[in-house]
C-alpha atoms as a PDB file:
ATOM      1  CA  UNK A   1      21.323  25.788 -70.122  1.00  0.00           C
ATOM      2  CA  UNK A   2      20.249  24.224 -66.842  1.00  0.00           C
ATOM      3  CA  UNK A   3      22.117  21.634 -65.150  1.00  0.00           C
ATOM      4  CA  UNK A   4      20.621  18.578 -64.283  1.00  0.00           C
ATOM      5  CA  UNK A   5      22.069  16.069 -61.666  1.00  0.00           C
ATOM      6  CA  UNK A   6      24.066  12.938 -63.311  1.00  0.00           C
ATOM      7  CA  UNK A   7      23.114   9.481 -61.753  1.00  0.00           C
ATOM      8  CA  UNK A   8      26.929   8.301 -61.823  1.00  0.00           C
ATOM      9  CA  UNK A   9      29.863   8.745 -59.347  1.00  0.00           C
ATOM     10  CA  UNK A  10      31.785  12.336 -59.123  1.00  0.00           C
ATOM     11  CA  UNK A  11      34.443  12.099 -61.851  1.00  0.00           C
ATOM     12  CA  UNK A  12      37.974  11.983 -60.539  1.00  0.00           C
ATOM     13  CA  UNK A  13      41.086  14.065 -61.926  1.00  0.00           C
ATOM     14  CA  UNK A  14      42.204  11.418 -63.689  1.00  0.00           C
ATOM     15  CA  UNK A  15      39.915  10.788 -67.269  1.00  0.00           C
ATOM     16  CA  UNK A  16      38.270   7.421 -68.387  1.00  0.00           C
ATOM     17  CA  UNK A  17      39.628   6.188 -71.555  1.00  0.00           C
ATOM     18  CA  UNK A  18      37.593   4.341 -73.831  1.00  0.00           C
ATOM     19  CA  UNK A  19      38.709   3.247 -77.429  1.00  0.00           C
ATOM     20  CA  UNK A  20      36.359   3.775 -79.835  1.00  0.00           C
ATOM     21  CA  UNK A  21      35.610   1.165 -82.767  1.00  0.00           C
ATOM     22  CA  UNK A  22      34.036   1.733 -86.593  1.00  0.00           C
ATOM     23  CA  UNK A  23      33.088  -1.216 -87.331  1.00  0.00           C
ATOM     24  CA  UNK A  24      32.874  -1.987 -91.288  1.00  0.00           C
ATOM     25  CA  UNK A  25      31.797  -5.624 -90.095  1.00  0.00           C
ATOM     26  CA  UNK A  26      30.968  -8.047 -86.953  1.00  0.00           C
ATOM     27  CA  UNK A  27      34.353  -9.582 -87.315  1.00  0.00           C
ATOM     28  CA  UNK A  28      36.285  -6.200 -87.131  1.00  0.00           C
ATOM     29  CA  UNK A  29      34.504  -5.355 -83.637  1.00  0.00           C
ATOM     30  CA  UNK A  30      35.677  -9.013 -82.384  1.00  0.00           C
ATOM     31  CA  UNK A  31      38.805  -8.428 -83.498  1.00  0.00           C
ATOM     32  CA  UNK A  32      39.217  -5.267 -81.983  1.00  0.00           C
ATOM     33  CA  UNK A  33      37.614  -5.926 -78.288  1.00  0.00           C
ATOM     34  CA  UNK A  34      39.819  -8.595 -78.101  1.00  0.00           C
ATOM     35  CA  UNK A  35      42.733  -6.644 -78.617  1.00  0.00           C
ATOM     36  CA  UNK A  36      41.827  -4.376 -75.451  1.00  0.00           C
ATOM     37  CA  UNK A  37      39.453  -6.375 -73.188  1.00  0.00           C
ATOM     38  CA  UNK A  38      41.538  -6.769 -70.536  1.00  0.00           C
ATOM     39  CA  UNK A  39      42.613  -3.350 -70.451  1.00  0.00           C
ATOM     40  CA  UNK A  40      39.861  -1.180 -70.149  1.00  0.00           C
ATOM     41  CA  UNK A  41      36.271  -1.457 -68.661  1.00  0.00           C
ATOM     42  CA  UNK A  42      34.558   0.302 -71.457  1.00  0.00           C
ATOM     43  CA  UNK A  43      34.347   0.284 -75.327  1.00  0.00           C
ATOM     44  CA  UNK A  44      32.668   2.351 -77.669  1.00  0.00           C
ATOM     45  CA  UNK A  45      31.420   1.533 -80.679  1.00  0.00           C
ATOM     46  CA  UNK A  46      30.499   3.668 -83.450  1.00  0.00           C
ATOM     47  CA  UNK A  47      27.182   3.054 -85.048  1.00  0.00           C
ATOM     48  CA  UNK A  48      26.571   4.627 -88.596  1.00  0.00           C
ATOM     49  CA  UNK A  49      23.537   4.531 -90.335  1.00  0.00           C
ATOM     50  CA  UNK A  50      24.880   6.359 -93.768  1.00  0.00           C
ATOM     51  CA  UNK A  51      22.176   9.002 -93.212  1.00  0.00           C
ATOM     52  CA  UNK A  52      22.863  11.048 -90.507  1.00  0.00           C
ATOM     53  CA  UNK A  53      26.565  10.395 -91.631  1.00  0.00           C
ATOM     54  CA  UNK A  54      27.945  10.107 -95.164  1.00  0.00           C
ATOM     55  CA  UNK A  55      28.727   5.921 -94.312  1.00  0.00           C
ATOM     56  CA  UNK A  56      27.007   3.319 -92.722  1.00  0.00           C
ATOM     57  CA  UNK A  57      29.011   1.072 -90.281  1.00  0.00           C
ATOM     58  CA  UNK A  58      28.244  -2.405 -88.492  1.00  0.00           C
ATOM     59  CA  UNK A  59      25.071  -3.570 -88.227  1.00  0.00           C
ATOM     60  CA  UNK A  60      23.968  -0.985 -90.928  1.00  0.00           C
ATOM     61  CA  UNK A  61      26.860  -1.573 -93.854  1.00  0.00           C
ATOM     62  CA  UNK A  62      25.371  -4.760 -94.807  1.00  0.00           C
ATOM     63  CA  UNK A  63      23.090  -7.481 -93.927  1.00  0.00           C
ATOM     64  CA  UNK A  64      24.172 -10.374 -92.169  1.00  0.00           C
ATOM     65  CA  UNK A  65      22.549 -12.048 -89.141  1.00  0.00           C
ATOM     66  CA  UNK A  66      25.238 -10.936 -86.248  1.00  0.00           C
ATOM     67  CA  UNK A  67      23.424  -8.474 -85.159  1.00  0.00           C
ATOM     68  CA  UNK A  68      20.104 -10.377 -85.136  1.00  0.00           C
ATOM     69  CA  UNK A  69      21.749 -13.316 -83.079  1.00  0.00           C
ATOM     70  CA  UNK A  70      22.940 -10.586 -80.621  1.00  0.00           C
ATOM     71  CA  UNK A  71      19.097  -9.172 -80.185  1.00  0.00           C
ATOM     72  CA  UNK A  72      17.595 -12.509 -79.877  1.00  0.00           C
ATOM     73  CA  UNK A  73      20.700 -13.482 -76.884  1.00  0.00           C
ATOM     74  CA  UNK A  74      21.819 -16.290 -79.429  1.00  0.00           C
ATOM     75  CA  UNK A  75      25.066 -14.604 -78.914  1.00  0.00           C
ATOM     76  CA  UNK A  76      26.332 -11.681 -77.209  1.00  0.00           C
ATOM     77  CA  UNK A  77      29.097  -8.934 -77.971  1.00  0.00           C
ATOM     78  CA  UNK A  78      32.202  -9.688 -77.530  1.00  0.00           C
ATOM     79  CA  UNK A  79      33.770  -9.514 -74.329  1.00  0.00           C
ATOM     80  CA  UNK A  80      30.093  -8.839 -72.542  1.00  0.00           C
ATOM     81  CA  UNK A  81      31.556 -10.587 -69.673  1.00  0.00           C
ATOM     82  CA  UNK A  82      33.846  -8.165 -68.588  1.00  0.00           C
ATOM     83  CA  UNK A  83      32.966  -5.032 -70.685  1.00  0.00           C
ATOM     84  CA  UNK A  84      30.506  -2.113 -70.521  1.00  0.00           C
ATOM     85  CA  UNK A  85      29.361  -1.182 -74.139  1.00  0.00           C
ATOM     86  CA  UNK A  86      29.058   2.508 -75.197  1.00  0.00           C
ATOM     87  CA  UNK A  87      27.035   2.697 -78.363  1.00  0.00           C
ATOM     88  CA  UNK A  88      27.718   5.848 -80.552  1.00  0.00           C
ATOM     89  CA  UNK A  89      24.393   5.814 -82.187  1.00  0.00           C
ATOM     90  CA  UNK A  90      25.248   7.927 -84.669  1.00  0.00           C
ATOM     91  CA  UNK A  91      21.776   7.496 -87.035  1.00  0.00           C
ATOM     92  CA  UNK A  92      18.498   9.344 -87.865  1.00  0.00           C
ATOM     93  CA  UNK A  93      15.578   8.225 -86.218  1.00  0.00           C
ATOM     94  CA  UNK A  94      16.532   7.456 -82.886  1.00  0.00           C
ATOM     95  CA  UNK A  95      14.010   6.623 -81.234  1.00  0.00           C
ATOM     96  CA  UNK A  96      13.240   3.561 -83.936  1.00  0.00           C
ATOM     97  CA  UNK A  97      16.783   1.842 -83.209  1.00  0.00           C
ATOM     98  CA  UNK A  98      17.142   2.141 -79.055  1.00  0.00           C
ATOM     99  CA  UNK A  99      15.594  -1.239 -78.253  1.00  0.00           C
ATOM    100  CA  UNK A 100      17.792  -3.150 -80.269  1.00  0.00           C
ATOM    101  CA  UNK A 101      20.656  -1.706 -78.596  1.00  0.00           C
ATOM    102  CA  UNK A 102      18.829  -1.604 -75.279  1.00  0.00           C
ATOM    103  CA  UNK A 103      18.651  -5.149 -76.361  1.00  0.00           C
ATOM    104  CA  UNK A 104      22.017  -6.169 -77.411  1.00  0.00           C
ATOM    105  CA  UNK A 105      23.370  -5.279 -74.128  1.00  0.00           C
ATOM    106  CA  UNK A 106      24.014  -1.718 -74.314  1.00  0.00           C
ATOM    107  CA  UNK A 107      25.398   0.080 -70.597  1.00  0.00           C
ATOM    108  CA  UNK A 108      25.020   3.695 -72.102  1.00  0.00           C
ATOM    109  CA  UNK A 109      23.630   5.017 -75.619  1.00  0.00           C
ATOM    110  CA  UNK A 110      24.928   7.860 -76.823  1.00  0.00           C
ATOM    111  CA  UNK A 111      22.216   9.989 -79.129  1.00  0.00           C
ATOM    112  CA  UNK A 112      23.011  13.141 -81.240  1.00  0.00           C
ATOM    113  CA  UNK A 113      20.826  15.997 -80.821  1.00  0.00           C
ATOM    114  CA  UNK A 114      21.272  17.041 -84.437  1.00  0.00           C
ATOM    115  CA  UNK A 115      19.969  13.861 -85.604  1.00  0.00           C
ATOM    116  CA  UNK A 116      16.747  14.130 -87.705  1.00  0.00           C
ATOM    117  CA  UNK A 117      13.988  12.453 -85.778  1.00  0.00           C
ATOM    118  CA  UNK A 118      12.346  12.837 -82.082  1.00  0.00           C
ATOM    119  CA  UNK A 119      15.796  12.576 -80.189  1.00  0.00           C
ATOM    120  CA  UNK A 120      13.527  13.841 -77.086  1.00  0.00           C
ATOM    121  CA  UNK A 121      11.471  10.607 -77.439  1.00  0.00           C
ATOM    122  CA  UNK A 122      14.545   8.924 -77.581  1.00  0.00           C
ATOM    123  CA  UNK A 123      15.730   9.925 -74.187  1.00  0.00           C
ATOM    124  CA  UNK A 124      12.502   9.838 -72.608  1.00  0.00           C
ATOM    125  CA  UNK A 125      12.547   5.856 -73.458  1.00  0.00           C
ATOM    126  CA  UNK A 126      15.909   5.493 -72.446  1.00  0.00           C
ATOM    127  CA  UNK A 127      15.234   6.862 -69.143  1.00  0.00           C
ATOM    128  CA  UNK A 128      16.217   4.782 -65.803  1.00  0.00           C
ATOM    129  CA  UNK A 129      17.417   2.233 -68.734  1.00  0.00           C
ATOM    130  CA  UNK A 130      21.344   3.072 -70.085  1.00  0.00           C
ATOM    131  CA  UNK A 131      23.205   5.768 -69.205  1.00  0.00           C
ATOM    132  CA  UNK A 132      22.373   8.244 -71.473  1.00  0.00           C
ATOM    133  CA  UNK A 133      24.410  11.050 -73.434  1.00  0.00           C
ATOM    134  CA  UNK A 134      23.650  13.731 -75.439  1.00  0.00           C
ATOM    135  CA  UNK A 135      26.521  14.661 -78.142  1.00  0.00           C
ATOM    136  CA  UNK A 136      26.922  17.847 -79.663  1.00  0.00           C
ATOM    137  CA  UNK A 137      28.800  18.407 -83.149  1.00  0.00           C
ATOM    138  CA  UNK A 138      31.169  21.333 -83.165  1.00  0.00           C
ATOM    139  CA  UNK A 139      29.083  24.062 -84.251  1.00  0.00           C
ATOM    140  CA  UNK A 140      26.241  23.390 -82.369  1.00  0.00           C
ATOM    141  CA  UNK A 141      25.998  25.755 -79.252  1.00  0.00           C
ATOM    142  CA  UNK A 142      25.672  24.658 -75.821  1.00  0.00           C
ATOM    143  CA  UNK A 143      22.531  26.208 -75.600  1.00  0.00           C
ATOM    144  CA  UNK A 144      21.038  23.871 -78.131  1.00  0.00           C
ATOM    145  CA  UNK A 145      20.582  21.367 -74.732  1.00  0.00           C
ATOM    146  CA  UNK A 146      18.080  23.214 -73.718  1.00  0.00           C
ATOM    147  CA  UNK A 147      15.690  23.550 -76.373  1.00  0.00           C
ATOM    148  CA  UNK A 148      12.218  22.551 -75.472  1.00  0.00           C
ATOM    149  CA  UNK A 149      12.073  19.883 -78.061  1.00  0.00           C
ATOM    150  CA  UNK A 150      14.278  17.430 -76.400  1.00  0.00           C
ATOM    151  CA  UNK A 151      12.203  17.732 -73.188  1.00  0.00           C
ATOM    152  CA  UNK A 152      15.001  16.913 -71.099  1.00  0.00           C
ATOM    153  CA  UNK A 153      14.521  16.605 -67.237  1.00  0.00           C
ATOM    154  CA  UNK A 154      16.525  15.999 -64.418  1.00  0.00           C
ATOM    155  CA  UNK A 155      18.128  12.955 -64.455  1.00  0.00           C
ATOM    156  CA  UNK A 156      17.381  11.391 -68.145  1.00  0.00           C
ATOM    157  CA  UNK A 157      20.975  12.842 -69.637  1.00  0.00           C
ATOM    158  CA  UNK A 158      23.524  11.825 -67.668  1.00  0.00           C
ATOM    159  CA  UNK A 159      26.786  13.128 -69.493  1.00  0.00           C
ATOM    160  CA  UNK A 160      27.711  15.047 -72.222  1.00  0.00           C
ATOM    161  CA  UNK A 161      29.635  14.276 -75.443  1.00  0.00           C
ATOM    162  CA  UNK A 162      31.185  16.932 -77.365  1.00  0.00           C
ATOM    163  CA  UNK A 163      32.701  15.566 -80.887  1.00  0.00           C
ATOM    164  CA  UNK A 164      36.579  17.080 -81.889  1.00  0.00           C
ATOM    165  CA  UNK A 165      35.674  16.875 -85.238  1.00  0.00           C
ATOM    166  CA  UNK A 166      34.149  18.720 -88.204  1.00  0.00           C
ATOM    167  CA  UNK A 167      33.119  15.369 -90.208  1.00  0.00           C
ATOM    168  CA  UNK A 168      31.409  12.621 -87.860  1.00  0.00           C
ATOM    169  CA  UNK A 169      31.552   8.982 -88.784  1.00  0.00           C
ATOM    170  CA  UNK A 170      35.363   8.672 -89.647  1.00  0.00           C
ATOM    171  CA  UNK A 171      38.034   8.142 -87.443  1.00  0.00           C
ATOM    172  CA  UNK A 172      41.564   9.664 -88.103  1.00  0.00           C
ATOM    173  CA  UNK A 173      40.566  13.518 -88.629  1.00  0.00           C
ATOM    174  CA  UNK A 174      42.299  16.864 -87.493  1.00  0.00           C
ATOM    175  CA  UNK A 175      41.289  17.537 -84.270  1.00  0.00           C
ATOM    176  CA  UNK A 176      38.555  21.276 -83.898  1.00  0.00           C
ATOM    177  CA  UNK A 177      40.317  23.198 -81.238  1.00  0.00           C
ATOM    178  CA  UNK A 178      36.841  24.723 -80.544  1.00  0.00           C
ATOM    179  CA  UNK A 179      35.590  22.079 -78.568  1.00  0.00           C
ATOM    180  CA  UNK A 180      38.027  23.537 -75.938  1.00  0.00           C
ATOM    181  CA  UNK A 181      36.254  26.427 -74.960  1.00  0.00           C
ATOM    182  CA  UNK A 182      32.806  24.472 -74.962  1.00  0.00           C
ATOM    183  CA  UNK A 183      33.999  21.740 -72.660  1.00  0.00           C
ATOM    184  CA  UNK A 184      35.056  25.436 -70.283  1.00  0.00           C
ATOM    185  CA  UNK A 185      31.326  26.904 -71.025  1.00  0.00           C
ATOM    186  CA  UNK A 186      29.928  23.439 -69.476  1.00  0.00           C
ATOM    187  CA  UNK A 187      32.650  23.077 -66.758  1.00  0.00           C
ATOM    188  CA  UNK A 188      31.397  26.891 -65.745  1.00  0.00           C
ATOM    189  CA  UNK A 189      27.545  25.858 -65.563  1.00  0.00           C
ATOM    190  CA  UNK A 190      27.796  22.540 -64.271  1.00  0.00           C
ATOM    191  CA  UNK A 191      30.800  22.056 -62.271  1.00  0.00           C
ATOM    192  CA  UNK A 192      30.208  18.657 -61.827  1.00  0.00           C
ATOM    193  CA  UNK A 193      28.712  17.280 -65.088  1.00  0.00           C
ATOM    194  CA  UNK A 194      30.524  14.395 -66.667  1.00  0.00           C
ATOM    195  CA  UNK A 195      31.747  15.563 -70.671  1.00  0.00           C
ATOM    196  CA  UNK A 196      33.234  13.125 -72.996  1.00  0.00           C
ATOM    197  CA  UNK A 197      35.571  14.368 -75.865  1.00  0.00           C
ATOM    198  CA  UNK A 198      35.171  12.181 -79.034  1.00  0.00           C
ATOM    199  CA  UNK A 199      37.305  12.891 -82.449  1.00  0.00           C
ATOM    200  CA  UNK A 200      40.610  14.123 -82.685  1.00  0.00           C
ATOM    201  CA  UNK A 201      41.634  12.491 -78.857  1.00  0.00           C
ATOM    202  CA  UNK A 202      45.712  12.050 -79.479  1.00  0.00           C
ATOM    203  CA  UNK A 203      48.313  12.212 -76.662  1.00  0.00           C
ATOM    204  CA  UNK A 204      49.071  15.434 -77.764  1.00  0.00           C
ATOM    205  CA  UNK A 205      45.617  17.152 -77.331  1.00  0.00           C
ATOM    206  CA  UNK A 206      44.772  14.568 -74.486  1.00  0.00           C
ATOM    207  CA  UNK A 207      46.567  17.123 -72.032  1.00  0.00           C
ATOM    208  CA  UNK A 208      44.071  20.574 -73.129  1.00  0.00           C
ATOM    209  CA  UNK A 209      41.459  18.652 -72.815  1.00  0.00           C
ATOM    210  CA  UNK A 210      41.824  17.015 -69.910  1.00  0.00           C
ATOM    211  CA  UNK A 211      43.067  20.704 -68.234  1.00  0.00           C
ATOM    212  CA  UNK A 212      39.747  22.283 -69.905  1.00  0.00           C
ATOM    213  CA  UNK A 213      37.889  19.752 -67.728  1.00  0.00           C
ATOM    214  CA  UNK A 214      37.059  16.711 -70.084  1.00  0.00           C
ATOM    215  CA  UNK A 215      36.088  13.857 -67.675  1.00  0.00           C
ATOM    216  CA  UNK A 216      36.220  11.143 -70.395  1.00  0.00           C
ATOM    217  CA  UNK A 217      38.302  10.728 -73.682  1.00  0.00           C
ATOM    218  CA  UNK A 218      37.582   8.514 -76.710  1.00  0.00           C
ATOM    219  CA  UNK A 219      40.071   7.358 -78.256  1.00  0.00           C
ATOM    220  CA  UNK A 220      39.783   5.168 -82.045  1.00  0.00           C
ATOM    221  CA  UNK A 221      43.120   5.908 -84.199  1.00  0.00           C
ATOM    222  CA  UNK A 222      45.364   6.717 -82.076  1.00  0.00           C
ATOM    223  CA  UNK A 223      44.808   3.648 -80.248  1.00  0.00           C
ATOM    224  CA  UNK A 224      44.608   1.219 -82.835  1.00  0.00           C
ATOM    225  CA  UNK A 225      46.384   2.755 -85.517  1.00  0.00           C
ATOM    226  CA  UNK A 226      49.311   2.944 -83.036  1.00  0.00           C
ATOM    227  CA  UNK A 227      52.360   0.574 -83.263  1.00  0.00           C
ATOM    228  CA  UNK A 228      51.234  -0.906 -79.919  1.00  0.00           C
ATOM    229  CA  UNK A 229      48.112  -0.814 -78.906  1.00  0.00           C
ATOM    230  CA  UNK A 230      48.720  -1.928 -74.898  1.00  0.00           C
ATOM    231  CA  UNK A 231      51.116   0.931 -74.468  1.00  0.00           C
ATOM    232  CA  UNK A 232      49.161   3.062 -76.498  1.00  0.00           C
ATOM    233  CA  UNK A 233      46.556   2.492 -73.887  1.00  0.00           C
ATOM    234  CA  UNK A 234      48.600   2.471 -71.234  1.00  0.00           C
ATOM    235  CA  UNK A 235      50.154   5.733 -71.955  1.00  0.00           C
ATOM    236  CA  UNK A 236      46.503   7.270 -71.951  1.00  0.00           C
ATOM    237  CA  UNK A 237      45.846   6.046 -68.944  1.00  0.00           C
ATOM    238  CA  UNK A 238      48.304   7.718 -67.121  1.00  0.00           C
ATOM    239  CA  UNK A 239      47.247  11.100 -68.237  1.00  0.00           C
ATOM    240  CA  UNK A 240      45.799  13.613 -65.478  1.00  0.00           C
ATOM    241  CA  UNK A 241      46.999  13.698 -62.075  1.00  0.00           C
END
């Protein structure tokens, strides 16, 4: 693997956290943001297009014209005033669907190098755009970033996001202690390269991954499946040191 520099600020000790929403409609991701607007700086939201995973999400579940008003600025996502928007783009093809998210106001795009498609051309469009990160599934090797095919050069990934789970595209699954040891094999070739955990994130794995090196945690259930979601938060938030 080689390391390439990351055009963002050197992560501190303590992690980002940044709930993560699976949207089964427009109204569930207003719902949602407004929950935790004023409590974080960054959202993610999980886009599925029922091909790379086994169920579509918002805007691919069904048609309405939400997403169409957001693309065309007739409206905007919620809480674009305040928040940065991390889109999961969990979906074959890549490189068809960046511009609409590119579009609808997107701050990084997250694409998934096992994703059928050019996921190379993907990042090469993306480049000096969005922040952009590459996510890895849990059996795919660290190694996999540097296959020729994605063409990757210095500066146009600028994190990496390693999923805690077997089954992407549903929230609420055991976490894969595996991921452990790759967020180490990164940490050990590129000291300073920013990793995000996704899947699995609870306050009780929080702490190994965070001590393996984990500069970012997303969070979906055990946010807002918690009893309350502000001190859910803010008990995340005051993980690290």
């Amino acid at each position: 693997m080689i390391c390439y520099t990351a055009n963002t600020n050197p992560m501190s000790k303590r992690p980002e956290i940044i709930p993560a929403i699976l949207p089964k409609d427009f109204a569930e991701v207003r719902e949602k943001i407004d929950l935790i607007k004023d409590f974080v700086k960054t959202v993610q939201i999980d886009v599925c297009d029922g091909q790379f995973t086994p169920q579509p999400s918002w805007p691919y579940r069904k048609h309405d014209d939400s997403f169409e008003k957001i693309i065309k600025e007739e409206d905007g996502l919620p809480g674009w005033e305040k928040l940065n928007f991390e889109i999961d783009l969990m979906a074959n093809k890549p490189e068809e669907k960046i511009e609409q998210w590119v579009q609808a106001g997107a701050t990084r795009i997250i694409l998934h190098i096992e994703a059928r498609g050019d996921v190379g051309a993907a990042i090469k469009a993306l480049r000096d755009r969005v922040e952009v990160g590459l996510a890895l599934n849990t059996d795919t090797p660290i190694s996999e970033i540097g296959n020729p095919k994605l063409g990757i050069t210095e500066g146009s990934v600028q994190f990496i996001q390693l999923m805690g789970i077997d089954h992407i595209g549903f929230q609420g699954q055991e976490f894969d202690a595996k991921v452990i040891e790759k967020i180490r094999e990164i940490k050990k070739m590129c000291p300073g390269y920013p990793v995000s955990i996704d899947g699995g994130v609870s306050l009780e794995t929080a702490p190994k991954l965070i001590a393996a090196g984990a500069d970012r945690l997303v969070v979906g259930s055990a946010i807002f499946e918690s009893d309350n979601y502000v001190d859910a938060v803010t008990n995340f938030k005051k993980l690290g040191h």
